[in-house]
C-alpha atoms as a PDB file:
ATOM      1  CA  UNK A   1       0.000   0.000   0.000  1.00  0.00           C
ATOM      2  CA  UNK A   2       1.537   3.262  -0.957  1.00  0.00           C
ATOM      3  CA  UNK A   3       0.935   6.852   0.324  1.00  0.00           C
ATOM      4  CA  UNK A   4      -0.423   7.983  -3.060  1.00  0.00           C
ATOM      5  CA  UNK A   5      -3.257   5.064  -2.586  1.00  0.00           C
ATOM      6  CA  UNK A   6      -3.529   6.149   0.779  1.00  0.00           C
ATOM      7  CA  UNK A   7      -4.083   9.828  -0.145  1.00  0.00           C
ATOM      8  CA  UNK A   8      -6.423   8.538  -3.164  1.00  0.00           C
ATOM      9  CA  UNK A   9      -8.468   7.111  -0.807  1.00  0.00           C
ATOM     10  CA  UNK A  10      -9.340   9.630   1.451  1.00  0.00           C
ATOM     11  CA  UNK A  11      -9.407  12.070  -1.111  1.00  0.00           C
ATOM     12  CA  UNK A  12     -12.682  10.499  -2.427  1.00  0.00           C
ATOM     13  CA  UNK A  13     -13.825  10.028   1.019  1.00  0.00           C
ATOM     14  CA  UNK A  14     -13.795  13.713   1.481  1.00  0.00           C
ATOM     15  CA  UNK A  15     -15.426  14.416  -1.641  1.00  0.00           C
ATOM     16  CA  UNK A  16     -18.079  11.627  -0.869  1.00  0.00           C
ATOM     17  CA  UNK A  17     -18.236  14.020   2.460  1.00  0.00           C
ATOM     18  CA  UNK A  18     -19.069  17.256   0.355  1.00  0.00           C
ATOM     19  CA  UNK A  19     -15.988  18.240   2.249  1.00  0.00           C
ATOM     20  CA  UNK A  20     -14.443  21.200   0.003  1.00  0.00           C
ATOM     21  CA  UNK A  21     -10.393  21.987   0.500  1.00  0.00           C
ATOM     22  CA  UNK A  22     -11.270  24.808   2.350  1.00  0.00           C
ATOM     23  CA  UNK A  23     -13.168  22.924   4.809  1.00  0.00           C
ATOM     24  CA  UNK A  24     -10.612  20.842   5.261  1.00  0.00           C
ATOM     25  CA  UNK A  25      -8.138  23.569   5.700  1.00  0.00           C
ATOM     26  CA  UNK A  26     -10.457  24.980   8.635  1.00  0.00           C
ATOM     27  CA  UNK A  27     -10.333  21.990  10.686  1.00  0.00           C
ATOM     28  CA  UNK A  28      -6.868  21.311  10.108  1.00  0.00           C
ATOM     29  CA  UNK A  29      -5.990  25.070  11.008  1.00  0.00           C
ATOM     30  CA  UNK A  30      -4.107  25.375   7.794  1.00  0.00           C
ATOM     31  CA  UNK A  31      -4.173  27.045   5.149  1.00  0.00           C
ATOM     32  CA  UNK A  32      -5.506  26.449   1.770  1.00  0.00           C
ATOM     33  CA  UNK A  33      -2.003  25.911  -0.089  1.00  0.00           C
ATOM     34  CA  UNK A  34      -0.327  24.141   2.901  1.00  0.00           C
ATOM     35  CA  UNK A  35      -3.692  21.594   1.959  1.00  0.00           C
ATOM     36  CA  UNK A  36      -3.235  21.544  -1.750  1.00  0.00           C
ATOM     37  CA  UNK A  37       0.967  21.109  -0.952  1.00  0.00           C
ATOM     38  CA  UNK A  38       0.217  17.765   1.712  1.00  0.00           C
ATOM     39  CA  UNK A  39      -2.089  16.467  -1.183  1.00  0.00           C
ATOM     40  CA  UNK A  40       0.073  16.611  -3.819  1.00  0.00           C
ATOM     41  CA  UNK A  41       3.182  15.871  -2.465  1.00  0.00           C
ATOM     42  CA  UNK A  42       0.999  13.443  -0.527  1.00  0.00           C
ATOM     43  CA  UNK A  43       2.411  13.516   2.810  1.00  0.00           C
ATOM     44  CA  UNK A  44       1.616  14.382   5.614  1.00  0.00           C
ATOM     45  CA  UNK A  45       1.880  13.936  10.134  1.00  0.00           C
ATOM     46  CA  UNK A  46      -0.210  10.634  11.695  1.00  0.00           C
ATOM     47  CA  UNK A  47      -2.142  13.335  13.849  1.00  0.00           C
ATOM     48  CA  UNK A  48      -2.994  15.302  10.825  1.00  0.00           C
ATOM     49  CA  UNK A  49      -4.001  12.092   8.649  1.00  0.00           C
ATOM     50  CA  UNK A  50      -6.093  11.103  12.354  1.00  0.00           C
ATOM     51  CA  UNK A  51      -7.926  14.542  11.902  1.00  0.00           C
ATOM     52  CA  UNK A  52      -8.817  14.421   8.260  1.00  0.00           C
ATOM     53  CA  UNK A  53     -10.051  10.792   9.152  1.00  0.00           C
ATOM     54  CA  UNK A  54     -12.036  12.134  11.820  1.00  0.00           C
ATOM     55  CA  UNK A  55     -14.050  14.596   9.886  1.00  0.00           C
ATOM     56  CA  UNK A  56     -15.326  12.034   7.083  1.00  0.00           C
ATOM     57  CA  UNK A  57     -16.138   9.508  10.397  1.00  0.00           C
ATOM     58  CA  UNK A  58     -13.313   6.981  10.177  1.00  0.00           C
ATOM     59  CA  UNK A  59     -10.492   5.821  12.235  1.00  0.00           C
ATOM     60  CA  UNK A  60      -7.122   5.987  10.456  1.00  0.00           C
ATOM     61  CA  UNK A  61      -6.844   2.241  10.927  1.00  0.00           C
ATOM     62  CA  UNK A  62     -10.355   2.218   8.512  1.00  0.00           C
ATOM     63  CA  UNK A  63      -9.081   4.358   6.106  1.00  0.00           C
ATOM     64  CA  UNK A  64      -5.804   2.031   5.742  1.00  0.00           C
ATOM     65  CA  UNK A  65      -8.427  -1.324   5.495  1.00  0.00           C
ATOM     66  CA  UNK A  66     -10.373   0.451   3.073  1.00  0.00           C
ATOM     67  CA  UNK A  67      -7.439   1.741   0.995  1.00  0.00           C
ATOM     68  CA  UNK A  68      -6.616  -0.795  -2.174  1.00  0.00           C
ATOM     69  CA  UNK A  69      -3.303  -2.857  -2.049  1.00  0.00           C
ATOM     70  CA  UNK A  70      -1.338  -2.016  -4.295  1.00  0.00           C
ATOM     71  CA  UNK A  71      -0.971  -4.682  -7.462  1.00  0.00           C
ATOM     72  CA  UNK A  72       0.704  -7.791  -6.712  1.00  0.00           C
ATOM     73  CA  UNK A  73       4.537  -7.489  -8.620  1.00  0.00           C
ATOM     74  CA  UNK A  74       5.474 -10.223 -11.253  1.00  0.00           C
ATOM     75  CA  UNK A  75       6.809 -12.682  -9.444  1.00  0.00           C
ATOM     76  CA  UNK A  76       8.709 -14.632 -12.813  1.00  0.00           C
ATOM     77  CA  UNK A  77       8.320 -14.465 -16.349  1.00  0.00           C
ATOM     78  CA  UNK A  78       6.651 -16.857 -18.921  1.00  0.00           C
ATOM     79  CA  UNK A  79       8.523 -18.838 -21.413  1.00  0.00           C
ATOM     80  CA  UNK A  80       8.010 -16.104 -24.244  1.00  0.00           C
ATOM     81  CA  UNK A  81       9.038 -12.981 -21.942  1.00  0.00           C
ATOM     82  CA  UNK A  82      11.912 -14.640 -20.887  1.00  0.00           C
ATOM     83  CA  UNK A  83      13.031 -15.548 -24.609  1.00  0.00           C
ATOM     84  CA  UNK A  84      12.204 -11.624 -25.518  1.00  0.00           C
ATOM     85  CA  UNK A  85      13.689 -10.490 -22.360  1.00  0.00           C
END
């Protein structure tokens, strides 16, 4: 699991919310561009991910169950990859 899925996911939870940047911003007691900054450079402190968890009603351990895996890697080639490889 990576930050960006992380980030992806509670993105949409905040938007599923009706929770605008600004919002967010408010409770965090940031401002608007320190928001847009953690978001794209997606990072961020636990306490602060605990907060923005807080306002869409999950627990930060929720938000990490509900967050995708990221794809399995390729474990080994087939016959043909390895022969083009």
């Amino acid at each position: 699991m990576s930050r960006e899925h992380i980030f992806d996911t509670l993105s949409r939870q905040l938007q599923a919310h009706g929770i605008s940047q600004a919002q967010l911003a408010e409770h965090l007691h940031l401002t608007g561009s320190a928001v847009k900054q953690m978001f794209e450079s997606k990072d961020c402190t636990f306490s602060c991910m605990e907060k923005m968890c807080e306002l869409v009603g999950l627990k930060l351990e929720e938000l990490l169950h509900n967050t995708p895996k990221q794809a399995q890697l390729l474990e080994s080639l087939t016959q043909q990859q390895e022969i083009e490889f």
